[in-house]
Every structure is written in C-alpha cells, then in structure tokens.
N, C-alpha and C. Protein backbone atom coordinates (compact mmCIF):
# COMPACT_ATOMS: atom_id res chain seq x y z
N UNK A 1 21.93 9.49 -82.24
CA UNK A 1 20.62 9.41 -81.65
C UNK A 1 20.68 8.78 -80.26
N UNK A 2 21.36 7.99 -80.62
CA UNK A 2 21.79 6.95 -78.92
C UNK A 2 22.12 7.65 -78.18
N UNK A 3 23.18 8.18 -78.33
CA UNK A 3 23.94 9.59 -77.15
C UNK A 3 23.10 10.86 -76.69
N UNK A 4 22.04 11.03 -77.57
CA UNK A 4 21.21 12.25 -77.48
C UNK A 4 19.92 11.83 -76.49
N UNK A 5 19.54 10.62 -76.76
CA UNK A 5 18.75 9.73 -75.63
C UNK A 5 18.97 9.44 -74.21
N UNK A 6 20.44 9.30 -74.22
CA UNK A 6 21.54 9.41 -72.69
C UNK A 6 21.43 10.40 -71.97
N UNK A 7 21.78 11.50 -73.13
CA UNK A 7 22.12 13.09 -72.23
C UNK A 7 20.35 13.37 -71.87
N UNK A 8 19.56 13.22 -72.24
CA UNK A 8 18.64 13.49 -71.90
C UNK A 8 17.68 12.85 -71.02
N UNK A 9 18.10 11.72 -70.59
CA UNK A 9 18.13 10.59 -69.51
C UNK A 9 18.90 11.40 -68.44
N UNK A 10 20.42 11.35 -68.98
CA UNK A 10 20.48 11.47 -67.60
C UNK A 10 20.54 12.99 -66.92
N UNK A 11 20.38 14.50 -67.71
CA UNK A 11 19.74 15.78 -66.84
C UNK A 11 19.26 15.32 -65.77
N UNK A 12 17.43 14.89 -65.88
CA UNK A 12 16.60 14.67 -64.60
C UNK A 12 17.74 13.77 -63.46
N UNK A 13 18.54 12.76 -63.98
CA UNK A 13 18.64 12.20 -63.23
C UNK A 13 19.87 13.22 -62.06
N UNK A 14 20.22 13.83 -62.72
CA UNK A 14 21.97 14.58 -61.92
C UNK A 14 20.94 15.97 -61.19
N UNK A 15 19.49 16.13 -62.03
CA UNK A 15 19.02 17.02 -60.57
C UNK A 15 18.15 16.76 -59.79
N UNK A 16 17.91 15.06 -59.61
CA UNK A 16 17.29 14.25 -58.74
C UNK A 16 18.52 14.60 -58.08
N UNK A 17 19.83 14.38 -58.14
CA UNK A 17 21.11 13.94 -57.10
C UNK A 17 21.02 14.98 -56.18
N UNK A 18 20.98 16.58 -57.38
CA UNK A 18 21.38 17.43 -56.45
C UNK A 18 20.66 17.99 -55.59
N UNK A 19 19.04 17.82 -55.90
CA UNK A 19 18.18 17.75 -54.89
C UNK A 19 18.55 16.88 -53.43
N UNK A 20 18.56 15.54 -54.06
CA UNK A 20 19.10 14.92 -52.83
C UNK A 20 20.10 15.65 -51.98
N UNK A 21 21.30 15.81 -52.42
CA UNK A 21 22.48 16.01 -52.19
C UNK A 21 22.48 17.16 -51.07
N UNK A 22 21.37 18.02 -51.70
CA UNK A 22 20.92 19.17 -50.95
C UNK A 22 19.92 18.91 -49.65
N UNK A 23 18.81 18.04 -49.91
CA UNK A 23 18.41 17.42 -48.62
C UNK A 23 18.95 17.06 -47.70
N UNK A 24 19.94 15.93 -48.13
CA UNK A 24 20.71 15.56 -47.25
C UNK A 24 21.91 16.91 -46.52
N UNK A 25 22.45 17.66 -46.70
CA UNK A 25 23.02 18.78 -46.28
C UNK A 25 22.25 19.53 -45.42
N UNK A 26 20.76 19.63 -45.84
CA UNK A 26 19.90 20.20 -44.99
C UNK A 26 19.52 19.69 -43.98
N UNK A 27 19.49 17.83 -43.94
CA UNK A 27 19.72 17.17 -42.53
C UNK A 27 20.65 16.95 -41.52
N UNK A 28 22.12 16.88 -42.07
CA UNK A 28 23.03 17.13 -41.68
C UNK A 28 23.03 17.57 -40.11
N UNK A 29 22.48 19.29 -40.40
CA UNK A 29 22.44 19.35 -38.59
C UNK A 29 21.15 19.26 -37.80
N UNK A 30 20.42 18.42 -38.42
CA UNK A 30 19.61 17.59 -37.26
C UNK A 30 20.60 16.94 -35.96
N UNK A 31 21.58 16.37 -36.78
CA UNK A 31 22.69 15.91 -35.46
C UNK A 31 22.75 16.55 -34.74
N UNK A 32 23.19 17.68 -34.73
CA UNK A 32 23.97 18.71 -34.16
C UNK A 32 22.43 19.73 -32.90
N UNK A 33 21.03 19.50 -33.90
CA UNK A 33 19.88 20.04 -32.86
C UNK A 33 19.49 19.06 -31.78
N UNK A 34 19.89 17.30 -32.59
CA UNK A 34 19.66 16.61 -31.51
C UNK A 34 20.50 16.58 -30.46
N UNK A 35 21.78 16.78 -30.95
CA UNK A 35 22.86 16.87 -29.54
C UNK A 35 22.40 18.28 -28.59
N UNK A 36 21.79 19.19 -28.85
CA UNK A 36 21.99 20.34 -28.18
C UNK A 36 20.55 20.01 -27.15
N UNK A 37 19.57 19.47 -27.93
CA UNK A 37 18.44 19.60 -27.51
C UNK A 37 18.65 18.53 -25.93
N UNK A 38 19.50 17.10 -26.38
CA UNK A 38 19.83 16.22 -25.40
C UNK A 38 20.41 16.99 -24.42
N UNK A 39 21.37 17.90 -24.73
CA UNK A 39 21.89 18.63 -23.53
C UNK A 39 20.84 19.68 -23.01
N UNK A 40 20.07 20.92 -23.55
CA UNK A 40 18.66 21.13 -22.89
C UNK A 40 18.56 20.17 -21.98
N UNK A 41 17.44 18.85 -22.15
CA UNK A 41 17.45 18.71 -21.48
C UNK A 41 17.55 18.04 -20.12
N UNK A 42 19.06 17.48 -20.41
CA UNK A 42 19.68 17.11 -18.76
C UNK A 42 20.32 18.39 -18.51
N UNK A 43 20.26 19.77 -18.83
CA UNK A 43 20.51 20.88 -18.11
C UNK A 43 19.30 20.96 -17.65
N UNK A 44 18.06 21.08 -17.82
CA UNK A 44 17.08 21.96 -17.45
C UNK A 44 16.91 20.93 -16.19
N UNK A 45 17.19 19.68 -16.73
CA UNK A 45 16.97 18.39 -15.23
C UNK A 45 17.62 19.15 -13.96
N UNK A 46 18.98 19.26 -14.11
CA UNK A 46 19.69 19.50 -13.14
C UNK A 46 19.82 20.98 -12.77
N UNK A 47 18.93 21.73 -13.27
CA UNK A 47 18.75 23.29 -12.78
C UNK A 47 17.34 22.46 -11.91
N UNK A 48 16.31 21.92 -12.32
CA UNK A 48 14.98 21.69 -11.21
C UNK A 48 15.48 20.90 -10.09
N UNK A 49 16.78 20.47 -10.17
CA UNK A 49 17.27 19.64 -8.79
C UNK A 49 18.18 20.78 -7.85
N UNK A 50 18.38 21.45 -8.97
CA UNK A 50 19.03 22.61 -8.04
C UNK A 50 18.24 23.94 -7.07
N UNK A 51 16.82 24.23 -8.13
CA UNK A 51 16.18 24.89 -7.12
C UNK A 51 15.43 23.49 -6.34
N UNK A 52 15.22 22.92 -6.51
CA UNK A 52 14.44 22.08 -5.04
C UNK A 52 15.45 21.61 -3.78
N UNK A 53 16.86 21.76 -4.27
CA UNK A 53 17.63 21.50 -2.96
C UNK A 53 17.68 23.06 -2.31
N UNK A 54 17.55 24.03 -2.90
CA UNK A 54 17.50 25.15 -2.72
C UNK A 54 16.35 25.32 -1.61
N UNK A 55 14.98 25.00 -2.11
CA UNK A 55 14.06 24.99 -1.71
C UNK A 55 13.93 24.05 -0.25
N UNK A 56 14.68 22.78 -0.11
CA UNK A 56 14.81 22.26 0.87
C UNK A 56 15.67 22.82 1.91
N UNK A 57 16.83 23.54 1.58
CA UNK A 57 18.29 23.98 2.80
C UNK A 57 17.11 25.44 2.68
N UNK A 58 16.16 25.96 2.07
CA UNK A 58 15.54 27.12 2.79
C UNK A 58 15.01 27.16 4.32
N UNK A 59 14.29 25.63 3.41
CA UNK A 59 12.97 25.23 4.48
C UNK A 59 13.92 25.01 5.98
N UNK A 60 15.12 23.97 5.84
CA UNK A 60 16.10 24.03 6.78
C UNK A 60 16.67 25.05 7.56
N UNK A 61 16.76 25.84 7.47
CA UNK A 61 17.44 27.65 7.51
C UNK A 61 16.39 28.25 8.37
N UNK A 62 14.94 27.86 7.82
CA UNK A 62 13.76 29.05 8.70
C UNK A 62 13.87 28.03 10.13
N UNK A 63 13.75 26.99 9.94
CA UNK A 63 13.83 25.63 11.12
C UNK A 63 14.68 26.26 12.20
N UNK A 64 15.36 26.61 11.37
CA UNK A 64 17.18 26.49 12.43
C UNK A 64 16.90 27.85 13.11
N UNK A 65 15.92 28.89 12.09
CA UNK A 65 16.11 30.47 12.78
C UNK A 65 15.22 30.54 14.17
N UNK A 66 13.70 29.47 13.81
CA UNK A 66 12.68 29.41 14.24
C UNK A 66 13.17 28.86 15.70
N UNK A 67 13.93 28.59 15.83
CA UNK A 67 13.98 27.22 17.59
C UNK A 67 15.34 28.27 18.19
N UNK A 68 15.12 29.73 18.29
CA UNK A 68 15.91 30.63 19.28
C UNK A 68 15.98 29.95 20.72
N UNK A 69 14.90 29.40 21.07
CA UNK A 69 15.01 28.82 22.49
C UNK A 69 16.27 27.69 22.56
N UNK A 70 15.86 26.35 21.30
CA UNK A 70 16.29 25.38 21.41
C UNK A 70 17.51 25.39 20.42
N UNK A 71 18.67 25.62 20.47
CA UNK A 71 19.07 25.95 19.43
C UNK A 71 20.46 24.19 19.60
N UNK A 72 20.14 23.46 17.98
CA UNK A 72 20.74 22.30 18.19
C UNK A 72 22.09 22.26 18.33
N UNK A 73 23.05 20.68 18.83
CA UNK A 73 23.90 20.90 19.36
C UNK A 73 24.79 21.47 18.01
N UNK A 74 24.98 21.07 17.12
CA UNK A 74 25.86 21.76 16.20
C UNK A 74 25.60 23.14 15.08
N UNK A 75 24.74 23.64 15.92
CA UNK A 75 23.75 24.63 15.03
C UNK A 75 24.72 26.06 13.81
N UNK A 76 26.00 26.35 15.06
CA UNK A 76 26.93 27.18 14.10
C UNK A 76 27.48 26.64 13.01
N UNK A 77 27.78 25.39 13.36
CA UNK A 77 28.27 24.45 12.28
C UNK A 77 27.55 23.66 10.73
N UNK A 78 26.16 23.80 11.14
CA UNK A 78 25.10 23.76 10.43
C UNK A 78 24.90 24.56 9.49
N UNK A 79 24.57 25.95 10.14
CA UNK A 79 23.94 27.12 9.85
C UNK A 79 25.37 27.70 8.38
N UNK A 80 26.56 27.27 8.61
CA UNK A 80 27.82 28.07 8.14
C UNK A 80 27.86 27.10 6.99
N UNK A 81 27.43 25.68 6.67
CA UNK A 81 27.36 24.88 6.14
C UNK A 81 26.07 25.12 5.26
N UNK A 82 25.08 25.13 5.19
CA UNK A 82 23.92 25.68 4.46
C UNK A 82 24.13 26.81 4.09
N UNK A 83 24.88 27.63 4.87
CA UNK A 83 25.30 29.09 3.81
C UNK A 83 26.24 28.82 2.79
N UNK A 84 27.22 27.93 3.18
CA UNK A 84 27.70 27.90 1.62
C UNK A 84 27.32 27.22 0.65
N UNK A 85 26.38 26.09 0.88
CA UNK A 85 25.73 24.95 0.11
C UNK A 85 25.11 26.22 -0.57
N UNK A 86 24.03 27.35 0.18
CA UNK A 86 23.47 28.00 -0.78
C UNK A 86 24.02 29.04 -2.09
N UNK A 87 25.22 29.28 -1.24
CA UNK A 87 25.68 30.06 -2.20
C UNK A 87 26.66 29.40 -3.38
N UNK A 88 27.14 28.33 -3.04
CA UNK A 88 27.48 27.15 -4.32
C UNK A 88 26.10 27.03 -5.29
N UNK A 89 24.52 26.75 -4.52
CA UNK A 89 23.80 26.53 -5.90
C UNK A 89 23.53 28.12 -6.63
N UNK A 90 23.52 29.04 -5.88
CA UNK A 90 23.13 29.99 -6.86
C UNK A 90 24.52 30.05 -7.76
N UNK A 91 25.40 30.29 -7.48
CA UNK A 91 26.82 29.73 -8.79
C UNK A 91 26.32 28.61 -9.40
N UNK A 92 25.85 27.52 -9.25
CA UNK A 92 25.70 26.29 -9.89
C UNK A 92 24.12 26.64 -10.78
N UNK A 93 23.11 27.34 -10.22
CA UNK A 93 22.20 27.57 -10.97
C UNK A 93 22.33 28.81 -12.21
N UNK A 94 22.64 29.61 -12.09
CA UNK A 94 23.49 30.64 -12.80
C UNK A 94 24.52 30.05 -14.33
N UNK A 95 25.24 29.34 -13.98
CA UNK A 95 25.75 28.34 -14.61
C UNK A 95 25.14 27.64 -15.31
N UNK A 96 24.12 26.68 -15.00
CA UNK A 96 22.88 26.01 -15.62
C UNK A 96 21.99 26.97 -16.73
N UNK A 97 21.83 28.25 -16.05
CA UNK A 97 20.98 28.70 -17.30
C UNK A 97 21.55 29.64 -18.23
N UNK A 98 22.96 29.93 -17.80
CA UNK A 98 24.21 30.39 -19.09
C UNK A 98 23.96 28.95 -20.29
N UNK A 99 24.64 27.83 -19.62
CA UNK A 99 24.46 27.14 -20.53
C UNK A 99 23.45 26.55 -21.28
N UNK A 100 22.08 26.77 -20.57
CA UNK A 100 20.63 26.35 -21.20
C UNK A 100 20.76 27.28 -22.40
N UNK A 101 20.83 28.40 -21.67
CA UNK A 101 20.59 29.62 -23.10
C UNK A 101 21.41 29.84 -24.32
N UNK A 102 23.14 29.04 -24.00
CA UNK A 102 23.60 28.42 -25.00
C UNK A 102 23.02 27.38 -25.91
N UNK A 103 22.73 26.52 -25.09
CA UNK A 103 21.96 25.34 -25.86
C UNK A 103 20.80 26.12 -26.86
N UNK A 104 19.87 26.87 -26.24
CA UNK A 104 18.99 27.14 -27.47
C UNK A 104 18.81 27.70 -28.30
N UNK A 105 20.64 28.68 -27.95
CA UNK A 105 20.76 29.59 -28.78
C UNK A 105 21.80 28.65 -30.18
N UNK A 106 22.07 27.61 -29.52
CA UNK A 106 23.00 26.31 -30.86
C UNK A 106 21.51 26.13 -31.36
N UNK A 107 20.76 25.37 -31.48
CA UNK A 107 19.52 25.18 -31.84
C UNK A 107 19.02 26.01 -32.65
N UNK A 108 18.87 27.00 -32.33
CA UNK A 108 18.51 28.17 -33.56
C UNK A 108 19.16 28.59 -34.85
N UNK A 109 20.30 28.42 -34.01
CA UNK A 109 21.69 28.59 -35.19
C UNK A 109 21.63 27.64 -36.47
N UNK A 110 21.49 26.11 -35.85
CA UNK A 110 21.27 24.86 -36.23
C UNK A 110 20.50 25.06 -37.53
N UNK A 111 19.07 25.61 -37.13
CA UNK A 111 17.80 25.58 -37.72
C UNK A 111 18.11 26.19 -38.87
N UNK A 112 18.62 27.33 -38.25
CA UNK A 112 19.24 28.84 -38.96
C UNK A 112 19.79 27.95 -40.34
N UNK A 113 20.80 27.40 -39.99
CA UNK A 113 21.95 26.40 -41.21
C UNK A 113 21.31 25.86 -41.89
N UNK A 114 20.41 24.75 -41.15
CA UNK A 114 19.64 24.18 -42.10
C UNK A 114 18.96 24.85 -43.28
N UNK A 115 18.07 25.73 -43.28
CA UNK A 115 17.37 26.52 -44.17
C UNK A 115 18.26 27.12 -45.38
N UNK A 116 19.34 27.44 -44.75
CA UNK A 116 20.70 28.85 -45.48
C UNK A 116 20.88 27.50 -46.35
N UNK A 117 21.23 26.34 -46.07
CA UNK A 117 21.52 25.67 -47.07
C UNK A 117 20.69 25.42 -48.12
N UNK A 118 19.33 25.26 -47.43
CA UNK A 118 18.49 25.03 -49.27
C UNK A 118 18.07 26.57 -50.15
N UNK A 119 18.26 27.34 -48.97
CA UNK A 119 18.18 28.75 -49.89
C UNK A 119 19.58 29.03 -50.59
N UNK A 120 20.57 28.88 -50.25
CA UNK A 120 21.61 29.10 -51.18
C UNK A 120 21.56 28.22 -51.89
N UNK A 121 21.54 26.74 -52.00
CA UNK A 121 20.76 26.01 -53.59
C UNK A 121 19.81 26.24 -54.37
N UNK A 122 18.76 27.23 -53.69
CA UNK A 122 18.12 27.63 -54.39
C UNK A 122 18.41 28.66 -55.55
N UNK A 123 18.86 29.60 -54.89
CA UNK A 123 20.17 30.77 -55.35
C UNK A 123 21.48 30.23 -56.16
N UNK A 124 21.82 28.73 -56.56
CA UNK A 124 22.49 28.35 -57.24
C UNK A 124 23.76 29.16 -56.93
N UNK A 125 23.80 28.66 -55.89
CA UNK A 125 25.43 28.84 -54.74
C UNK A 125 26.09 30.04 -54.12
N UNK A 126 25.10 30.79 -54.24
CA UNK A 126 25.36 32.21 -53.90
C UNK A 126 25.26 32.26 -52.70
N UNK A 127 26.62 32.80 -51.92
CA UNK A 127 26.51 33.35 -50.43
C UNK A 127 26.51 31.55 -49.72
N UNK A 128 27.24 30.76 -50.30
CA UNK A 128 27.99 29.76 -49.84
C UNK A 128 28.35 29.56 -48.54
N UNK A 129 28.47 30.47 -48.66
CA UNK A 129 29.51 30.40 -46.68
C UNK A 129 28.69 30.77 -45.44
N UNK A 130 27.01 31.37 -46.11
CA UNK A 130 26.58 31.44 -44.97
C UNK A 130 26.06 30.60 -43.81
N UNK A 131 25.63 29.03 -44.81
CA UNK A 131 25.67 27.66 -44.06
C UNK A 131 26.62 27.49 -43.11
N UNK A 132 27.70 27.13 -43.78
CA UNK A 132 28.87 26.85 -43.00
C UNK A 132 29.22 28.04 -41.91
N UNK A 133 29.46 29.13 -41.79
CA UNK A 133 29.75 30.34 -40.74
C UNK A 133 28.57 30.25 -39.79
N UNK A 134 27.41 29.38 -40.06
CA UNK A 134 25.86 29.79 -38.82
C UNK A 134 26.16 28.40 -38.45
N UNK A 135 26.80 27.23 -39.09
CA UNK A 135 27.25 25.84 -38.37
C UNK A 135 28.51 26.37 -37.63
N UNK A 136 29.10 27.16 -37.85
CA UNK A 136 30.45 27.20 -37.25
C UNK A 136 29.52 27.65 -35.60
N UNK A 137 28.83 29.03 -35.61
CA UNK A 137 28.46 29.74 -34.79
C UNK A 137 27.68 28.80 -33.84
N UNK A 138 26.76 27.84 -34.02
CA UNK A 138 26.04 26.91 -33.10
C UNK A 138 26.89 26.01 -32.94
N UNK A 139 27.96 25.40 -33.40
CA UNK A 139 29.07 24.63 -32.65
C UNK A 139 29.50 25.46 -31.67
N UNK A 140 30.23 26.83 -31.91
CA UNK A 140 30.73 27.58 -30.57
C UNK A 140 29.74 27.64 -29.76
N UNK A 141 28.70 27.74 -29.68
CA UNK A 141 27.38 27.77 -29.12
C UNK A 141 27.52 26.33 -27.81
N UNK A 142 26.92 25.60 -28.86
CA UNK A 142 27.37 24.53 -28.41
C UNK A 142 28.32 24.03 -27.30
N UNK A 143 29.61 23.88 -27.75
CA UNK A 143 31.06 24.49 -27.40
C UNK A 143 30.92 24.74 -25.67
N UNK A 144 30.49 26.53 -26.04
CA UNK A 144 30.57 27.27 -24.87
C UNK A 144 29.53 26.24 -23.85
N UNK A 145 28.22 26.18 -23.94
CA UNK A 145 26.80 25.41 -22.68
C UNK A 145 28.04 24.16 -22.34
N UNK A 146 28.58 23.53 -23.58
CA UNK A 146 28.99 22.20 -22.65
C UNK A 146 30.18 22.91 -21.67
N UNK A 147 31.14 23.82 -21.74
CA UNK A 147 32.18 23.88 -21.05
C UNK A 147 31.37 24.67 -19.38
N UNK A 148 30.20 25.20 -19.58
CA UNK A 148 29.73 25.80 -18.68
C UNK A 148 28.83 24.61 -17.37
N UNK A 149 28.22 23.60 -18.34
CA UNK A 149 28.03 22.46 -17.89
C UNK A 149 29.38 21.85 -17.22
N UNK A 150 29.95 21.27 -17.51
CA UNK A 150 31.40 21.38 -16.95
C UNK A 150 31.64 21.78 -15.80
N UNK A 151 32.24 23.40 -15.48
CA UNK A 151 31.97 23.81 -14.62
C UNK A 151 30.89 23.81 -13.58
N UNK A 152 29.80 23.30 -13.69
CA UNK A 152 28.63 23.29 -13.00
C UNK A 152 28.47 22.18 -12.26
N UNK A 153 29.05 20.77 -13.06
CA UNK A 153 29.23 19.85 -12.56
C UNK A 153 30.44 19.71 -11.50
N UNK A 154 31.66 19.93 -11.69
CA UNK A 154 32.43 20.29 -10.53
C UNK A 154 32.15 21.10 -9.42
N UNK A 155 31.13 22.09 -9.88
CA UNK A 155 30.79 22.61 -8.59
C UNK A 155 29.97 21.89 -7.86
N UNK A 156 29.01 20.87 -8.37
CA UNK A 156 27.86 20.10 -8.00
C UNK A 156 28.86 19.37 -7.24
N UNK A 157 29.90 18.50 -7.28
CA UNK A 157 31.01 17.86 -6.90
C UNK A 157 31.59 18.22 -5.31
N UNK A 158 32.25 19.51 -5.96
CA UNK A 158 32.47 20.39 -4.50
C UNK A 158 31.60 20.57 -3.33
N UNK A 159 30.31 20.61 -4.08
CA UNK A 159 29.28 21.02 -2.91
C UNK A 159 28.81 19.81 -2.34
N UNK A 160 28.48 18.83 -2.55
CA UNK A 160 28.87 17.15 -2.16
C UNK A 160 29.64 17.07 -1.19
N UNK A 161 31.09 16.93 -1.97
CA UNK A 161 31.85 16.92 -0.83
C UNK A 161 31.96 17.71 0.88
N UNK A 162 32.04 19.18 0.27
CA UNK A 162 31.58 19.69 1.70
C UNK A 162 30.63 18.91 2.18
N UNK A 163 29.26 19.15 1.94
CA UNK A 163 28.11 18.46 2.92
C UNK A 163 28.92 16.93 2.84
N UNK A 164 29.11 16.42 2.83
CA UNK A 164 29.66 15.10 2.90
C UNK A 164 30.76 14.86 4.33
N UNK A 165 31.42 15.75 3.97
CA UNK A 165 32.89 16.41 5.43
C UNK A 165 31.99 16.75 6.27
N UNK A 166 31.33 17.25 6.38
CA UNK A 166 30.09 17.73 6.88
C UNK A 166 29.47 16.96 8.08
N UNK A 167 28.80 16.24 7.44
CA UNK A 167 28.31 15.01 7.99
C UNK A 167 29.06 14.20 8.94
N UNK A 168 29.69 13.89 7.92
CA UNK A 168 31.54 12.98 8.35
C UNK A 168 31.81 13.47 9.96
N UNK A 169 32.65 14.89 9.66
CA UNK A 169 32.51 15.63 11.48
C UNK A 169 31.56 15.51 12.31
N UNK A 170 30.26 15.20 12.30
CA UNK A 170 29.54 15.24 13.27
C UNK A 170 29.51 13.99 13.58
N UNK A 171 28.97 13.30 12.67
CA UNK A 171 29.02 11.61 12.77
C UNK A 171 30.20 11.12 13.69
N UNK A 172 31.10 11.60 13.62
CA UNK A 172 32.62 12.07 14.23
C UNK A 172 32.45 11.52 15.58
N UNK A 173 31.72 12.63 16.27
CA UNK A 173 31.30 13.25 17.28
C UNK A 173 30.57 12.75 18.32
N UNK A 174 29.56 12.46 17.69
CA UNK A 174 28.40 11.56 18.32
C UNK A 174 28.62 9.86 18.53
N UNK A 175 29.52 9.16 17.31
CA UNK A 175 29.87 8.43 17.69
C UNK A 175 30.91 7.72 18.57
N UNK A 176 30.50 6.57 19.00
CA UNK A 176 31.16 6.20 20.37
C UNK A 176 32.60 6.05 19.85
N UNK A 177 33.25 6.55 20.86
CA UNK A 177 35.49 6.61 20.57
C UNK A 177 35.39 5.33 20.16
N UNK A 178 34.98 4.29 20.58
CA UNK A 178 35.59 2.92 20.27
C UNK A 178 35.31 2.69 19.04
N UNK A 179 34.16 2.89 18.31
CA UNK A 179 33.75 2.72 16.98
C UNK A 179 34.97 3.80 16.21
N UNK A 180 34.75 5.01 16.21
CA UNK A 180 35.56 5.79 15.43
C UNK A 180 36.63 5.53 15.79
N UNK A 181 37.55 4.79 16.71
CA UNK A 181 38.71 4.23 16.51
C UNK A 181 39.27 3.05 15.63
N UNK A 182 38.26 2.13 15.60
CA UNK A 182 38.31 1.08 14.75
C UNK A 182 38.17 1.29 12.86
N UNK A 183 37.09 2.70 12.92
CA UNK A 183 37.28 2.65 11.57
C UNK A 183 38.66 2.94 10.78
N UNK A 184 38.74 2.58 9.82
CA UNK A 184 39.57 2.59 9.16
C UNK A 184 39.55 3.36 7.59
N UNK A 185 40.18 4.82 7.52
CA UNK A 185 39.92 5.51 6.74
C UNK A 185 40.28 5.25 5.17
N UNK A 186 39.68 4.95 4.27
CA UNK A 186 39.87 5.05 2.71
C UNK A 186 39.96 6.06 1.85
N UNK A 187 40.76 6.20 1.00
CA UNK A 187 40.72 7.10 0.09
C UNK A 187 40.72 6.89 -1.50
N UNK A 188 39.67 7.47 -2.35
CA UNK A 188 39.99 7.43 -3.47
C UNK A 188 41.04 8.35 -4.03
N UNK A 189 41.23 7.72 -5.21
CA UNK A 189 42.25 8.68 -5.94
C UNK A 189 42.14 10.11 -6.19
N UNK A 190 41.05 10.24 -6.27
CA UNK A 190 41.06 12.15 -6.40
C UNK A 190 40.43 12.54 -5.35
N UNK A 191 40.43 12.21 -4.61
CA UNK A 191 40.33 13.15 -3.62
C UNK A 191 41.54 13.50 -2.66
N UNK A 192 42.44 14.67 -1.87
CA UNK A 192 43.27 14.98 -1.35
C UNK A 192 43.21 14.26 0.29
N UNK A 193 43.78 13.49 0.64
CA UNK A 193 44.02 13.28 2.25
C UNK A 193 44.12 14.41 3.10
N UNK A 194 43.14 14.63 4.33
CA UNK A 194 43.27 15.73 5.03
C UNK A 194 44.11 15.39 6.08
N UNK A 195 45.10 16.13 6.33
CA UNK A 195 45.79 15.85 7.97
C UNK A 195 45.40 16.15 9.18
C-alpha cells in the first residue's frame, strides 16, 4: 500500500519536471534572441551614423562643386578624398544591412526553436532534431552578421585613417616649417610607418 501511495505521488511529480524541463529548453534561446537583438541594435546605430556622414561629405561635395569661381587651396585633394570616404561608406553601409538582415533573420530562427521545442514535447519526441537543426541555423545566422560586422568595422577603421592622413597632409602644409620640424612623430603598434 505504501509503495502504491509513492508511485502515485510521484507521476504528477516527474511531469511537473518534464514540463519544466521543457520550459526551460524553450527559454534557452532567449539568450541567443537577446544576443542577436543587442547586435540589431548597435548595427542599426552604426548604419544611421553612416548615412548621416554620408549626408554630411554630400552636403560638402555640392559646396566644393558650387564655388567654380573660388575654388579652395587644396580642393583636388579634397574632392579625391570625399570620393573615396564615399565610396568606403556605401561598402560599409551595404555591409551593415547584410548583417542587420542576418541578425533578424537569427531571431526568427531563434523564435522558430523555441516553439519546435514545445511542439515536439508535445508530440512526445517526434522530429527531435528539428529544435536543434533551426538552433544550429540562427547560430550560422548569427555567425555570418557578426563576421560581416567585422568587416565593416575595419572598414570604418580604414576610412578614419585616410581622412585622418588626410588632414595630417594639409595641416602639414599650412603649418609653420619651424613647428612641423619640431614635432616629433609617434607610432602605434598597428599601424605601418610611412617613408
């Protein structure tokens, strides 16, 4: 009678667990929507910084076309410099929304997993693998936006630097020999010494 009181105690209790057990599996990739969603959005940040610098070297560009009379002292040097700044952000914006559209396409996937898991518990384990193969698929997801981010950021890097050399040369120029003789050039570690 004692033992028959147990087993029947503890049923409810082992499909309280597996309920749980199953909840919890179904939260699981909340992680994985919050990581994607965090990347959204400091991508979508740094795509609106990319069209407004865009939007600024435009406004710069009509300036530069507009003053045919007056045309400033380094204007070829300018003008050849904003052309490539622009054509670095459209690579760099391009980039940004490859990987946005990764990101929301991990997210879906995510969602996707989540659900497949309580429907295949529901289904009492049938088609097992489709959780796991739609987690595999929003990790590559995943995966791919960050390596594209990546790339985007080095280009953000590159394009810095130019306008930076940029600057540097003119500043060059204008300033008095005695000053630009005295400075004294530094280098960090990654960056290459020019001769």
């Amino acid at each position: 009678m004692r033992l028959k009181n147990l087993l029947t105690t503890m049923k409810p209790m082992d499909g309280l667990t597996a309920s749980l057990s199953v909840l919890t599996a179904m939260i699981t990739p909340a992680v994985l929507i919050s990581a994607s969603g965090t990347m959204i959005l400091s991508t979508s940040t740094r795509l609106g910084r990319v069209v407004d610098r865009v939007r600024s070297l435009a406004d710069r560009l009509r300036q530069l076309a507009g003053n045919d009379d007056e045309k400033p002292e380094f204007f070829e040097e300018e003008r050849a410099m904003l052309y490539d700044q622009l054509d670095k952000l459209t690579s760099r914006s391009r980039l940004l929304q490859r990987a946005m559209t990764s990101f929301y396409l991990a997210v879906g996937v995510f969602v996707a997993s989540s659900v497949s898991i309580g429907v295949v518990a529901f289904f009492r384990g049938r088609a097992a693998w489709v959780p796991v193969a739609l987690g595999l698929i929003g990790a590559s997801f995943l995966f791919y936006g960050s390596m594209l981010a990546i790339f985007e950021a080095r280009l953000a890097l590159s394009t810095t630097h130019a306008e930076m050399d940029f600057i540097w040369r003119i500043t060059r120029r204008v300033m008095p020999k005695e000053l630009v003789a005295q400075h004294k050039a530094h280098y960090v570690h990654f960056r290459k010494k020019k001769s």
